[in-house]
PDB file of N, CA and C in Angstrom:
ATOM      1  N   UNK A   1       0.839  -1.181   0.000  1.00  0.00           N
ATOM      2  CA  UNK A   1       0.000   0.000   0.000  1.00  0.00           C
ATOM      3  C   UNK A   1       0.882   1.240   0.000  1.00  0.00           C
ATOM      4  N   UNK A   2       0.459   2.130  -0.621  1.00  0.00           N
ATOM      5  CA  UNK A   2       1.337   3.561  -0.951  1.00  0.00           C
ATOM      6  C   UNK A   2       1.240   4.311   0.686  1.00  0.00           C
ATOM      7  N   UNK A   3       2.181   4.704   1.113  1.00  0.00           N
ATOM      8  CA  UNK A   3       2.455   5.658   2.192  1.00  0.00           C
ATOM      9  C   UNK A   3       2.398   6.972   1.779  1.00  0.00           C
ATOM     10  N   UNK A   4       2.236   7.367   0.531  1.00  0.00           N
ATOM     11  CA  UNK A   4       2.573   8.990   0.619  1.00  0.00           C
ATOM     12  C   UNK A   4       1.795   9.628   1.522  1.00  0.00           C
ATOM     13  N   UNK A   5       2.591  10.945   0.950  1.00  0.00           N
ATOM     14  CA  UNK A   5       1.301  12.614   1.657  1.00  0.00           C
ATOM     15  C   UNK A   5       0.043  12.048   1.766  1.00  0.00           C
ATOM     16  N   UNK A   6      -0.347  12.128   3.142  1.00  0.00           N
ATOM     17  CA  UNK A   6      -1.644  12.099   3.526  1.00  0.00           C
ATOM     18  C   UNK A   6      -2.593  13.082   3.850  1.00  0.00           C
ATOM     19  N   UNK A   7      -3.754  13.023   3.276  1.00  0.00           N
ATOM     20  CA  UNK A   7      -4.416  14.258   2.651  1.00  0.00           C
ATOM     21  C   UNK A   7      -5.752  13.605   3.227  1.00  0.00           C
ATOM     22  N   UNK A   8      -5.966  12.860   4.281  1.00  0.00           N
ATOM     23  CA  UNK A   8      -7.320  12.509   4.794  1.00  0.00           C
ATOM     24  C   UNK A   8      -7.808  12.998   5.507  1.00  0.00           C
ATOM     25  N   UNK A   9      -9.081  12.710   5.121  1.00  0.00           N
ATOM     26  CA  UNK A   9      -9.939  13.755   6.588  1.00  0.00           C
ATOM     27  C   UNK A   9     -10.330  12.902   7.609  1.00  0.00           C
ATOM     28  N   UNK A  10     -10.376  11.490   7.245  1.00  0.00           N
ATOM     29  CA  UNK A  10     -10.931  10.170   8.367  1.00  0.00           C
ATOM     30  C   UNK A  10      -9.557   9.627   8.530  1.00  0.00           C
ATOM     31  N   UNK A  11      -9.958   9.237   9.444  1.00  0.00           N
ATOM     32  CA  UNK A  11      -9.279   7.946  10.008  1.00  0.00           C
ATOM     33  C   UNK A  11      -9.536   6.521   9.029  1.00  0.00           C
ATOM     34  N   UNK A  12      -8.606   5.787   8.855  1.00  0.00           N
ATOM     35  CA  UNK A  12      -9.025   4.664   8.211  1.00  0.00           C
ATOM     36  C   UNK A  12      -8.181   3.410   9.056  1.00  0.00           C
ATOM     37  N   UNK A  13      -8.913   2.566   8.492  1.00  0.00           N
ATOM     38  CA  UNK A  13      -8.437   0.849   9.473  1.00  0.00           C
ATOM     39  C   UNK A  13      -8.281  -0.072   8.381  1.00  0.00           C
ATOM     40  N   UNK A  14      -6.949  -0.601   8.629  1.00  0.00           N
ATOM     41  CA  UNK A  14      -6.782  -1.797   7.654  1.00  0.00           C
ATOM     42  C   UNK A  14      -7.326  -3.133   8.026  1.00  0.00           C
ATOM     43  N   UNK A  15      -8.664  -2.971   6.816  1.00  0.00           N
ATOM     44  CA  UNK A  15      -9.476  -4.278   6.736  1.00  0.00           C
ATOM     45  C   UNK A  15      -9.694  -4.946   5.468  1.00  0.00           C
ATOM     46  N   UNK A  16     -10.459  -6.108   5.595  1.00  0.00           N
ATOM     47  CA  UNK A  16      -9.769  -6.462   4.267  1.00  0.00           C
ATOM     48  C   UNK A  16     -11.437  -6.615   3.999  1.00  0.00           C
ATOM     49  N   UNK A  17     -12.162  -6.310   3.404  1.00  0.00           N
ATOM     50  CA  UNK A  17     -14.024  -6.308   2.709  1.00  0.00           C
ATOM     51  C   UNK A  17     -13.907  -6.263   1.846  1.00  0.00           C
ATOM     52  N   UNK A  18     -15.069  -7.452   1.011  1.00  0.00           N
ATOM     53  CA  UNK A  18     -14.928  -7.276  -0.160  1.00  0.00           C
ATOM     54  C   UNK A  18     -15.678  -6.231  -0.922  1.00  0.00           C
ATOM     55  N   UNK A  19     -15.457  -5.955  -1.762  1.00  0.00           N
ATOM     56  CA  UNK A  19     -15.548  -4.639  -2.537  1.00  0.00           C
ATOM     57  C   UNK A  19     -16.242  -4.461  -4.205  1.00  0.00           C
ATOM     58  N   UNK A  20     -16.776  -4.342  -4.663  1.00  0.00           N
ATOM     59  CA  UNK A  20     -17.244  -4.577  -5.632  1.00  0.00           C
ATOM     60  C   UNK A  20     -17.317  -3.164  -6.606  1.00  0.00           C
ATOM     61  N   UNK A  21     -16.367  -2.741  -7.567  1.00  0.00           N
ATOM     62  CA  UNK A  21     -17.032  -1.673  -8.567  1.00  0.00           C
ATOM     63  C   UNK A  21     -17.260  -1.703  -9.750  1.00  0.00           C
ATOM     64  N   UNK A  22     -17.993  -0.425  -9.818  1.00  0.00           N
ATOM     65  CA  UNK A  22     -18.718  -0.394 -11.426  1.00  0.00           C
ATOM     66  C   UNK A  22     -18.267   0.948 -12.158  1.00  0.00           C
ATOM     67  N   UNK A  23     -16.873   1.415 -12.818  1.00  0.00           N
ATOM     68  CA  UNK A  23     -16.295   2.146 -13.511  1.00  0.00           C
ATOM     69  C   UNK A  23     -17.632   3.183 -14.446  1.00  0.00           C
ATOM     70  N   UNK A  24     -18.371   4.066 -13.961  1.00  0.00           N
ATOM     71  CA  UNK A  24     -18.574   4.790 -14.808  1.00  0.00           C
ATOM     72  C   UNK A  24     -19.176   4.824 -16.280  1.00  0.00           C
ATOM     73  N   UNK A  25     -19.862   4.206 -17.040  1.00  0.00           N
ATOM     74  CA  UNK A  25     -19.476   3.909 -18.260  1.00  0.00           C
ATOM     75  C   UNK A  25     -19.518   3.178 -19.147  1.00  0.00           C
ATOM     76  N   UNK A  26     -19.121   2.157 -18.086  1.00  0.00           N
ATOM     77  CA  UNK A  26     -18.509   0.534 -18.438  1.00  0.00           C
ATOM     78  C   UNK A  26     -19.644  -0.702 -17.567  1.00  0.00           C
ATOM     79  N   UNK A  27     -19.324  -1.612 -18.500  1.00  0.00           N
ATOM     80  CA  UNK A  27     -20.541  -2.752 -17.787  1.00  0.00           C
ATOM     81  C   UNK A  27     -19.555  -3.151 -16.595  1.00  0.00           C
ATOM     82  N   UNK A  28     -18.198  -3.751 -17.230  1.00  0.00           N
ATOM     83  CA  UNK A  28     -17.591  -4.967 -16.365  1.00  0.00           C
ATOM     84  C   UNK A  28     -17.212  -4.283 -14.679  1.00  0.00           C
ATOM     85  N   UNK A  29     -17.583  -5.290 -14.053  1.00  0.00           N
ATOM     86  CA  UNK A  29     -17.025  -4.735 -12.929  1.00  0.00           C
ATOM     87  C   UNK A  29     -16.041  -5.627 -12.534  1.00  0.00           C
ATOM     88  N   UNK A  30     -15.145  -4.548 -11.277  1.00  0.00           N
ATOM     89  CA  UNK A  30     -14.127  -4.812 -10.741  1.00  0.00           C
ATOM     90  C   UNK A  30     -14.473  -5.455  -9.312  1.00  0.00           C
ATOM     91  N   UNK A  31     -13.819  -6.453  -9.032  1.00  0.00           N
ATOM     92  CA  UNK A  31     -14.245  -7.200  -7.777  1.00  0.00           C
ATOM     93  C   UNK A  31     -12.915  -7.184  -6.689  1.00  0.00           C
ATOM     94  N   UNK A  32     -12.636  -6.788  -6.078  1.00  0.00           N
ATOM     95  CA  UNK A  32     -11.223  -6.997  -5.018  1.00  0.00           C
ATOM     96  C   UNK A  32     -11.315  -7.257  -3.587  1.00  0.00           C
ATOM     97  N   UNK A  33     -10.510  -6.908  -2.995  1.00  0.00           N
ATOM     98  CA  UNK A  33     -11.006  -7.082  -1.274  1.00  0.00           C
ATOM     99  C   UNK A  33     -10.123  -5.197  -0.955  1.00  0.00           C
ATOM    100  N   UNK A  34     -10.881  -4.824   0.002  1.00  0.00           N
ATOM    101  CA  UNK A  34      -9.888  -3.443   0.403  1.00  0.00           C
ATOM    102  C   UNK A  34      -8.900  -3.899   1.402  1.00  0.00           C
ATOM    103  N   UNK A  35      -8.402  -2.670   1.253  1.00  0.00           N
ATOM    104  CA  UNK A  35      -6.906  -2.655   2.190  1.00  0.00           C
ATOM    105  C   UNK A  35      -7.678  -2.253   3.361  1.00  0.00           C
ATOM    106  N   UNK A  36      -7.987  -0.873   3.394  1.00  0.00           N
ATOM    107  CA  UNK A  36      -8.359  -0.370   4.332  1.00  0.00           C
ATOM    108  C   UNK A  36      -9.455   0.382   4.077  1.00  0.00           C
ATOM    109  N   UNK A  37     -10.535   0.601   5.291  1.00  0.00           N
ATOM    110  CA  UNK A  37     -11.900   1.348   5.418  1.00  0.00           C
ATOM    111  C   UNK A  37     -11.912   2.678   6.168  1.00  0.00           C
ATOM    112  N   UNK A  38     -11.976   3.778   5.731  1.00  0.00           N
ATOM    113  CA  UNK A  38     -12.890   5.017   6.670  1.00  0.00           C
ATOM    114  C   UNK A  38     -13.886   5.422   6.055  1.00  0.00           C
ATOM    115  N   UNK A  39     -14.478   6.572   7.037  1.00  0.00           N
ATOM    116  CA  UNK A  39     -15.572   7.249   6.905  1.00  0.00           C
ATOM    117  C   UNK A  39     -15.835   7.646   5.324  1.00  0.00           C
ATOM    118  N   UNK A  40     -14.293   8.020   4.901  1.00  0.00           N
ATOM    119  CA  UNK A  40     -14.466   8.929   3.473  1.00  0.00           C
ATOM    120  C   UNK A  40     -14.362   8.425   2.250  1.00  0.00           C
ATOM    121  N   UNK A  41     -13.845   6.638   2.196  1.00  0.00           N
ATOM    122  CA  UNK A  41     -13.356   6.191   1.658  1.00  0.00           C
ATOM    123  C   UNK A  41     -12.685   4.538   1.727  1.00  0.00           C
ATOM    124  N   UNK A  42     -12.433   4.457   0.810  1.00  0.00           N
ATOM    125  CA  UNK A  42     -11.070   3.105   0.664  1.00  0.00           C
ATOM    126  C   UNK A  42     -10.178   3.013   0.098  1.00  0.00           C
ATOM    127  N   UNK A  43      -9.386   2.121   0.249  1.00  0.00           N
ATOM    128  CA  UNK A  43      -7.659   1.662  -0.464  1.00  0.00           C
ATOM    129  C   UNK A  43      -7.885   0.226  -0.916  1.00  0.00           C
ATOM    130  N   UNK A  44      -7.825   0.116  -1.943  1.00  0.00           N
ATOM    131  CA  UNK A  44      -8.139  -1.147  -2.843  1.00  0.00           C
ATOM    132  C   UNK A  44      -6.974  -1.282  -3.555  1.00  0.00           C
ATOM    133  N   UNK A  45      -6.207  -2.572  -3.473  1.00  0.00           N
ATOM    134  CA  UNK A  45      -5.469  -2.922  -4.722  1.00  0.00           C
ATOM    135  C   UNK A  45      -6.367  -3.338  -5.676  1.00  0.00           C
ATOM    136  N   UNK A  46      -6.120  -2.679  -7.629  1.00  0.00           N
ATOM    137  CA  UNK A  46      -7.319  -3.443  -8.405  1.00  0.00           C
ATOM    138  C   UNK A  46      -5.720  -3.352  -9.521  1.00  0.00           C
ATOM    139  N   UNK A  47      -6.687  -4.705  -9.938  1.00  0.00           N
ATOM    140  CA  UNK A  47      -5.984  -5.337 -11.549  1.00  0.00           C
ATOM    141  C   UNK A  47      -6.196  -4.254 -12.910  1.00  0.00           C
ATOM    142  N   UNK A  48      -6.935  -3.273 -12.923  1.00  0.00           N
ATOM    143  CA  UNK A  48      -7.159  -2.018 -13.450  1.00  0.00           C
ATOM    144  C   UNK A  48      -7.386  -1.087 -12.911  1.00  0.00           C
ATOM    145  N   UNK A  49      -7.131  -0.054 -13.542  1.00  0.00           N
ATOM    146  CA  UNK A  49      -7.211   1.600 -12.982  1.00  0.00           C
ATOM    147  C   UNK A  49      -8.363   2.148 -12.793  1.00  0.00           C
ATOM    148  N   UNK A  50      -8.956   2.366 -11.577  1.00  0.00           N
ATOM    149  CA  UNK A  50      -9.866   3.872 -11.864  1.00  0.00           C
ATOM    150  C   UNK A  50      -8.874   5.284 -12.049  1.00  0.00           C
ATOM    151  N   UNK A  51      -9.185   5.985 -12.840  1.00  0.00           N
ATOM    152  CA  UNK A  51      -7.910   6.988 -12.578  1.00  0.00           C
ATOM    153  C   UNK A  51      -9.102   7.700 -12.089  1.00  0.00           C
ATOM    154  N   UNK A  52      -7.657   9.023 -11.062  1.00  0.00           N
ATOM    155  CA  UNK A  52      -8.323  10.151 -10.756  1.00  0.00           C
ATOM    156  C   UNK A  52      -9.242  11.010 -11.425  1.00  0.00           C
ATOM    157  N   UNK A  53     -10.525  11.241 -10.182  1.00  0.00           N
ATOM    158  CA  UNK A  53     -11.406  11.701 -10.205  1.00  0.00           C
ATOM    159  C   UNK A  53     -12.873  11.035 -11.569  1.00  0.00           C
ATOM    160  N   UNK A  54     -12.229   9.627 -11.983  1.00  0.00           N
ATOM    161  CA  UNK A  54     -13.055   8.997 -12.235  1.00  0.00           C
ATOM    162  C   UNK A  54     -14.399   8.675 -11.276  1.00  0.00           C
ATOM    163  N   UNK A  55     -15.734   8.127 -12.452  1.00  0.00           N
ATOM    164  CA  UNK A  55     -16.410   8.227 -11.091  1.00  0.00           C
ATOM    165  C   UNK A  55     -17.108   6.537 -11.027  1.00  0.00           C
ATOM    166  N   UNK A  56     -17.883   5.850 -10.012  1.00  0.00           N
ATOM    167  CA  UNK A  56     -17.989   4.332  -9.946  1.00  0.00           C
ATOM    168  C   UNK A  56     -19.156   4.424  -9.338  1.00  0.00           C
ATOM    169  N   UNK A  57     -19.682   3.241  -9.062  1.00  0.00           N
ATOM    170  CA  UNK A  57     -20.202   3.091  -8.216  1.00  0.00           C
ATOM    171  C   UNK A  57     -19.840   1.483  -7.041  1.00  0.00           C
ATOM    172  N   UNK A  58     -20.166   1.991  -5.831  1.00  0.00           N
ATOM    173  CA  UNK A  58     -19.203   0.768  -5.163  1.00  0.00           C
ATOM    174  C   UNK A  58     -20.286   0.191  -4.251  1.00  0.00           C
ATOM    175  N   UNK A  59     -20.179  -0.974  -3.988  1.00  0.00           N
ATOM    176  CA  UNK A  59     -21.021  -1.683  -3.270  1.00  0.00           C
ATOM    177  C   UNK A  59     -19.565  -2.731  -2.458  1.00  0.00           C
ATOM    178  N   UNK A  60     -20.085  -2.264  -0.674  1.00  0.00           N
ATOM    179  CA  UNK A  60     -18.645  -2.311  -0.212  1.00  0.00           C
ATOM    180  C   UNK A  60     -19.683  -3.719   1.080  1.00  0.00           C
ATOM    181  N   UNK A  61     -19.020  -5.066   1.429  1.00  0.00           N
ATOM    182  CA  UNK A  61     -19.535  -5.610   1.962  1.00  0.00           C
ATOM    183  C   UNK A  61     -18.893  -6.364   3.467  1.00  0.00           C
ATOM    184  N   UNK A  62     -19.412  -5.053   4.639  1.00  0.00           N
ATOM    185  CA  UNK A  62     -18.716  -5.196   5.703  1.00  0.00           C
ATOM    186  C   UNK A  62     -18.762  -6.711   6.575  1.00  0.00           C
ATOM    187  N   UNK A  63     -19.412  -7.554   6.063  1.00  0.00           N
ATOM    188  CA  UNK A  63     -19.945  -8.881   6.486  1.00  0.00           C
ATOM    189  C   UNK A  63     -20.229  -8.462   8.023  1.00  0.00           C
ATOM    190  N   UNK A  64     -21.174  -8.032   7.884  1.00  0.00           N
ATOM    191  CA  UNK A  64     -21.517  -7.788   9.761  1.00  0.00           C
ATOM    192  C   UNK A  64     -22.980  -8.094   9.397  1.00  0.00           C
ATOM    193  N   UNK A  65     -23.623  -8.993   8.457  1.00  0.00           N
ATOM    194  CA  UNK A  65     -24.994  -9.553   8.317  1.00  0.00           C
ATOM    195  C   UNK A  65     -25.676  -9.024   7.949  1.00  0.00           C
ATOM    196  N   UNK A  66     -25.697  -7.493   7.375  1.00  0.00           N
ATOM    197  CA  UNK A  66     -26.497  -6.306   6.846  1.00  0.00           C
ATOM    198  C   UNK A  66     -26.560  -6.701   5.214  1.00  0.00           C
ATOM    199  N   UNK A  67     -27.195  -5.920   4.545  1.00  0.00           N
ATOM    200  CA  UNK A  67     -26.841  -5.487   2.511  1.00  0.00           C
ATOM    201  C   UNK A  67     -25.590  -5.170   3.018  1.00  0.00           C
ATOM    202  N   UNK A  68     -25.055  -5.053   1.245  1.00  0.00           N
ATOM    203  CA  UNK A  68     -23.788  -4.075   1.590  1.00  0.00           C
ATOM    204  C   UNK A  68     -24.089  -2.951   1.610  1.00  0.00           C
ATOM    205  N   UNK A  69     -23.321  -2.239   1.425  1.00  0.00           N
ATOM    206  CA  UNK A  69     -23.233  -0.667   1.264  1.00  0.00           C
ATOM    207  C   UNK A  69     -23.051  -0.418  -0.007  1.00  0.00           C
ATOM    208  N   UNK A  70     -23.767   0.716  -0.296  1.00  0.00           N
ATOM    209  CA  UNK A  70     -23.696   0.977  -1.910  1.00  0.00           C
ATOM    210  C   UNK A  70     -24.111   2.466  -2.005  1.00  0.00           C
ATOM    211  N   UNK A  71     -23.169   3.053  -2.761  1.00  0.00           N
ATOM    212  CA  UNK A  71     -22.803   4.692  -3.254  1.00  0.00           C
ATOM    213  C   UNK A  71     -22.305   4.785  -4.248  1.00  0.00           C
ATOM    214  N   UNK A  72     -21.724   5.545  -4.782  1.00  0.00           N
ATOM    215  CA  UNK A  72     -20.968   6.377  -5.462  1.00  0.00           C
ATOM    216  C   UNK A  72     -19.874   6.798  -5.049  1.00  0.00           C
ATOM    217  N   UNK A  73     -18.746   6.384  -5.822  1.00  0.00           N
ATOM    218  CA  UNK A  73     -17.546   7.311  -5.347  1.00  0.00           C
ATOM    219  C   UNK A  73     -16.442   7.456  -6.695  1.00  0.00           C
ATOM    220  N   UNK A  74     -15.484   7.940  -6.510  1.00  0.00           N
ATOM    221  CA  UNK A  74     -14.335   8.789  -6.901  1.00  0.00           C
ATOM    222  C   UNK A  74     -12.981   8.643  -6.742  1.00  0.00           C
ATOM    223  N   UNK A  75     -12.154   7.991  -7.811  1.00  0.00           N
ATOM    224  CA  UNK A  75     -11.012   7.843  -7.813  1.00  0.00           C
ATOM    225  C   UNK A  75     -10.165   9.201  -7.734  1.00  0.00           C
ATOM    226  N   UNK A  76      -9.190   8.723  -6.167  1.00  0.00           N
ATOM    227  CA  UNK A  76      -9.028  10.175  -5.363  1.00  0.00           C
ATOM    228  C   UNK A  76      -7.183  10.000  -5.798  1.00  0.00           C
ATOM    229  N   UNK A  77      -6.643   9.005  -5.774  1.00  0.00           N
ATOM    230  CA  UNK A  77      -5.247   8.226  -6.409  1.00  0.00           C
ATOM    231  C   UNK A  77      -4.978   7.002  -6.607  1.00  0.00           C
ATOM    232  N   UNK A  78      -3.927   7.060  -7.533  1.00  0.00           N
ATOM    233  CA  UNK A  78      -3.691   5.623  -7.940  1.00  0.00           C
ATOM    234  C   UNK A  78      -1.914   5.471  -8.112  1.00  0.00           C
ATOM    235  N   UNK A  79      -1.823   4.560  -7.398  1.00  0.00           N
ATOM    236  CA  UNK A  79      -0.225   4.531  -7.860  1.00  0.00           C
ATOM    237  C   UNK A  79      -0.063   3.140  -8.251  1.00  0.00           C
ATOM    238  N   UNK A  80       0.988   2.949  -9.312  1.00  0.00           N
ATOM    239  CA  UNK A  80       0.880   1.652  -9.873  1.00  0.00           C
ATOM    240  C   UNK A  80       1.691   0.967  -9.332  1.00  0.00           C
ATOM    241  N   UNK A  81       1.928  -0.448  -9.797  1.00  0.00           N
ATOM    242  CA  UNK A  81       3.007  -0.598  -8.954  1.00  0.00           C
ATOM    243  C   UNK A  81       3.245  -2.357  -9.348  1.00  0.00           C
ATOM    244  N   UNK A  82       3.895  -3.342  -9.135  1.00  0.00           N
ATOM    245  CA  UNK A  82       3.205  -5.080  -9.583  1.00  0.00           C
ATOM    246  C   UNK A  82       3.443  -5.820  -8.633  1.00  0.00           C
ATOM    247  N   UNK A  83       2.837  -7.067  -8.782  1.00  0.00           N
ATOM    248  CA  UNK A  83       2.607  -7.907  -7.818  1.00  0.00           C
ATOM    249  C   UNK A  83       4.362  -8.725  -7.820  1.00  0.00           C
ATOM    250  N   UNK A  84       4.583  -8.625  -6.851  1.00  0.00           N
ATOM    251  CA  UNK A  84       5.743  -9.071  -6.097  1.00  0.00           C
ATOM    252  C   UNK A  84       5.955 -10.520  -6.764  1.00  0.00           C
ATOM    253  N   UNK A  85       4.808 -11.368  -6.668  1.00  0.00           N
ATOM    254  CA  UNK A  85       5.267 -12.711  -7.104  1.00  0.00           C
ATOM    255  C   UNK A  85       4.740 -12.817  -8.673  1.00  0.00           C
ATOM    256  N   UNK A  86       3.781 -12.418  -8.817  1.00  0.00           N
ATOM    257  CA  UNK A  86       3.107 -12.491 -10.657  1.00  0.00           C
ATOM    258  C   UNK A  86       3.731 -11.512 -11.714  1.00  0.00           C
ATOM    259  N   UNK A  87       4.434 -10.631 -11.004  1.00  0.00           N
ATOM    260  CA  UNK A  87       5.096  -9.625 -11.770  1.00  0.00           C
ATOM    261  C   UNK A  87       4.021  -8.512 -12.635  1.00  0.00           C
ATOM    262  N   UNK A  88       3.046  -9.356 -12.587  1.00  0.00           N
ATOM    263  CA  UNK A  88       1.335  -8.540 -12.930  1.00  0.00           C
ATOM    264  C   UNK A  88       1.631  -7.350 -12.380  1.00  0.00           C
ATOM    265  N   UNK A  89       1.042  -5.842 -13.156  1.00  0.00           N
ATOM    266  CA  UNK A  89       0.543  -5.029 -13.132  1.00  0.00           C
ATOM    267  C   UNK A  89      -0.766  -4.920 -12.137  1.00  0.00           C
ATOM    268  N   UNK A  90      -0.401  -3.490 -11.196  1.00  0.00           N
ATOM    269  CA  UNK A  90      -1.605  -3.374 -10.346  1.00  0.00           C
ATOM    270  C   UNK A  90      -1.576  -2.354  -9.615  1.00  0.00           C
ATOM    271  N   UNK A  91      -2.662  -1.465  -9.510  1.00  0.00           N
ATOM    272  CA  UNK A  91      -2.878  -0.394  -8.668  1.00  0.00           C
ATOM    273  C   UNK A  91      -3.815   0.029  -7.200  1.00  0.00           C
ATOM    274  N   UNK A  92      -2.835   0.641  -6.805  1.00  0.00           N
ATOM    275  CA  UNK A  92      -3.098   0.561  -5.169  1.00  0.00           C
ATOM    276  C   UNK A  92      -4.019   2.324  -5.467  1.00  0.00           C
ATOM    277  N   UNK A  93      -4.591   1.900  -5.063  1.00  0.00           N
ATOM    278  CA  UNK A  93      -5.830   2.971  -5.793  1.00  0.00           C
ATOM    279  C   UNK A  93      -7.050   3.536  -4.219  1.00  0.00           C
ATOM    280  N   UNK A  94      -6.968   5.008  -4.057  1.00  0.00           N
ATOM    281  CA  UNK A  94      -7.590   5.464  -3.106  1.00  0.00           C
ATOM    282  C   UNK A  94      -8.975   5.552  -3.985  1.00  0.00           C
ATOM    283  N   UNK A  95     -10.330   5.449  -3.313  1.00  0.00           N
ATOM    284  CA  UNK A  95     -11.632   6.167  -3.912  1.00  0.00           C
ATOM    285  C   UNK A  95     -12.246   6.250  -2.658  1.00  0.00           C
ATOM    286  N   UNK A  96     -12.969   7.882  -2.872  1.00  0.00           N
ATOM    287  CA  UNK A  96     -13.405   8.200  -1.738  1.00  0.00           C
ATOM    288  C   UNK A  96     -15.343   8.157  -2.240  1.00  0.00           C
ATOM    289  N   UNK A  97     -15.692   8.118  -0.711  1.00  0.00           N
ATOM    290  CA  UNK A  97     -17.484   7.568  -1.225  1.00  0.00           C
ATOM    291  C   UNK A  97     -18.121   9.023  -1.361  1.00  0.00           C
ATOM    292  N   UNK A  98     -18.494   9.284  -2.829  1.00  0.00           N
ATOM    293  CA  UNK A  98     -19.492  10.659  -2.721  1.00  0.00           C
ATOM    294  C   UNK A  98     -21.067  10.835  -2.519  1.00  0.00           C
ATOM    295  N   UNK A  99     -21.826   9.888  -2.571  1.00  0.00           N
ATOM    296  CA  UNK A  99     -23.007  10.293  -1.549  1.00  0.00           C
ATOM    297  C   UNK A  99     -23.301   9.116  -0.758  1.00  0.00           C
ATOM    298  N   UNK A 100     -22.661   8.791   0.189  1.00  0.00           N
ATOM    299  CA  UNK A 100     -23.473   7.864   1.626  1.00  0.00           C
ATOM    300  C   UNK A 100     -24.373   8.098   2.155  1.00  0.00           C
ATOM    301  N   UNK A 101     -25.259   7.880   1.936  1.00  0.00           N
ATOM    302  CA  UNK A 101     -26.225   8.519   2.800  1.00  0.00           C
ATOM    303  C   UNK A 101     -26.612   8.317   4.503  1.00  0.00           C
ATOM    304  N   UNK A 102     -27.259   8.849   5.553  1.00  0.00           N
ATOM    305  CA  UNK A 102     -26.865   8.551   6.548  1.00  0.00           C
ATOM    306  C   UNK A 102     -26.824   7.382   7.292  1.00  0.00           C
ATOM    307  N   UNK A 103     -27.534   6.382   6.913  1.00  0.00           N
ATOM    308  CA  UNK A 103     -27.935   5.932   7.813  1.00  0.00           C
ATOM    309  C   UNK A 103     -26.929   4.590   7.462  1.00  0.00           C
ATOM    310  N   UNK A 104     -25.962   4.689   6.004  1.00  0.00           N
ATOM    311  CA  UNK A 104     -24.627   4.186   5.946  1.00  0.00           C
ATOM    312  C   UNK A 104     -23.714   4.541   6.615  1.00  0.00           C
ATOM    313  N   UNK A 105     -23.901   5.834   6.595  1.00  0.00           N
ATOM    314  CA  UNK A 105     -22.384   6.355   7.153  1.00  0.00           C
ATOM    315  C   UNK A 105     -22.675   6.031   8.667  1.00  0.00           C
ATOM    316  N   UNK A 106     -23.584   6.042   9.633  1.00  0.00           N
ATOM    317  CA  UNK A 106     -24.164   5.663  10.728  1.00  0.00           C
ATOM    318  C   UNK A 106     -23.123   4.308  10.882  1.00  0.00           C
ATOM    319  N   UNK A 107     -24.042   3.447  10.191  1.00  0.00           N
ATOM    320  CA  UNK A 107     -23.631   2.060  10.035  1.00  0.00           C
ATOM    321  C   UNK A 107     -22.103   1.521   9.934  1.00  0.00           C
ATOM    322  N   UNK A 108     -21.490   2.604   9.148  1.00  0.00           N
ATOM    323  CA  UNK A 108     -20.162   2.493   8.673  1.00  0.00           C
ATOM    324  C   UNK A 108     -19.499   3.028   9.921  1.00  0.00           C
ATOM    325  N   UNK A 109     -19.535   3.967  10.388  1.00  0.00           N
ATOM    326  CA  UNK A 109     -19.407   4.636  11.396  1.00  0.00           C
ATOM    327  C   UNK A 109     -18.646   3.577  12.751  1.00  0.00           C
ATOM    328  N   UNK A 110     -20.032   2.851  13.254  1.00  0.00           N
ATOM    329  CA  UNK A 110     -19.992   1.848  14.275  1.00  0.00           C
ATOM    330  C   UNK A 110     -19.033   0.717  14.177  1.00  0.00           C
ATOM    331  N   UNK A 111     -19.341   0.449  12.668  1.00  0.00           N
ATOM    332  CA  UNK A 111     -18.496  -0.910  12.183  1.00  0.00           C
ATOM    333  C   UNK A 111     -16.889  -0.800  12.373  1.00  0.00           C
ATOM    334  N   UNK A 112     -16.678   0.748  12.097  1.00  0.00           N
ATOM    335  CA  UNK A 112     -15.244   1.055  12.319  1.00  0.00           C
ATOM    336  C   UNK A 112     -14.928   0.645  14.261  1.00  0.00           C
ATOM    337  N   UNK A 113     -15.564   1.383  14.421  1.00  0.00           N
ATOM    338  CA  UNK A 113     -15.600   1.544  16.283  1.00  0.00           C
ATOM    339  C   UNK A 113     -15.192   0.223  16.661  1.00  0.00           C
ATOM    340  N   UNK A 114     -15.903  -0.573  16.021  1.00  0.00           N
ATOM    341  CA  UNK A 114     -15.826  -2.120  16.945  1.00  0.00           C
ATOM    342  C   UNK A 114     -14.937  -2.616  16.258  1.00  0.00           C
ATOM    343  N   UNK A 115     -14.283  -2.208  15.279  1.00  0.00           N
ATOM    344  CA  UNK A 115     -13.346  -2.966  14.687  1.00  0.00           C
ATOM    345  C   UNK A 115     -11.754  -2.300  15.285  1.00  0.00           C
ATOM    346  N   UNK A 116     -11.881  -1.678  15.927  1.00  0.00           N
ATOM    347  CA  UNK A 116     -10.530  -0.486  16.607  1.00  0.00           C
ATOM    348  C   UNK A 116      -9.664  -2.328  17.466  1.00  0.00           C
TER     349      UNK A 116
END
């Protein structure tokens, strides 16, 4: 996962949920697990790029027995980078969620708490 300049407004926790997006545009979706979860966002390694300020839609699945979660969000960075053993191409890619509505972010909220 990329360490740079950190430019967050949440706190985030490295968890690993699976993750599901839908590029904007495009039918195929991208399926991964995240790195890490906050309030504003996630860190996903994906086998393709969202580039910045692309837009998706994500359906994020905290397995705590609920739906998942599902919004909209925004490729915030991407740095590339390859897989250590496959030599594969792959990007460690920030997207932040642009409309959660509350009673996700509620939800999301707690899930973090108990996961500290």
């Amino acid at each position: 996962m990329w360490d740079g300049f950190n430019k967050r407004k949440f706190r985030r926790l490295h968890l690993n949920c699976e993750i599901v997006l839908r590029p904007q545009g495009k039918e195929k979706l991208i399926k991964a697990v995240t790195e890490d979860v906050g309030l504003g966002g996630v860190s996903v390694m994906l086998d393709q790029p969202i580039e910045r300020f692309h837009k998706c839609q994500i359906t994020l699945d905290l397995k705590d027995g609920a739906s998942p979660i599902q919004c909209a969000g925004r490729g915030v960075w991407v740095v590339p980078s390859r897989d250590l053993r496959s030599s594969k191409k792959t990007y460690d890619t920030g997207i932040e969620f642009l409309d959660l509505d509350e009673l996700s972010r509620q939800r999301l909220q707690l899930f973090l708490a108990q996961s500290i």
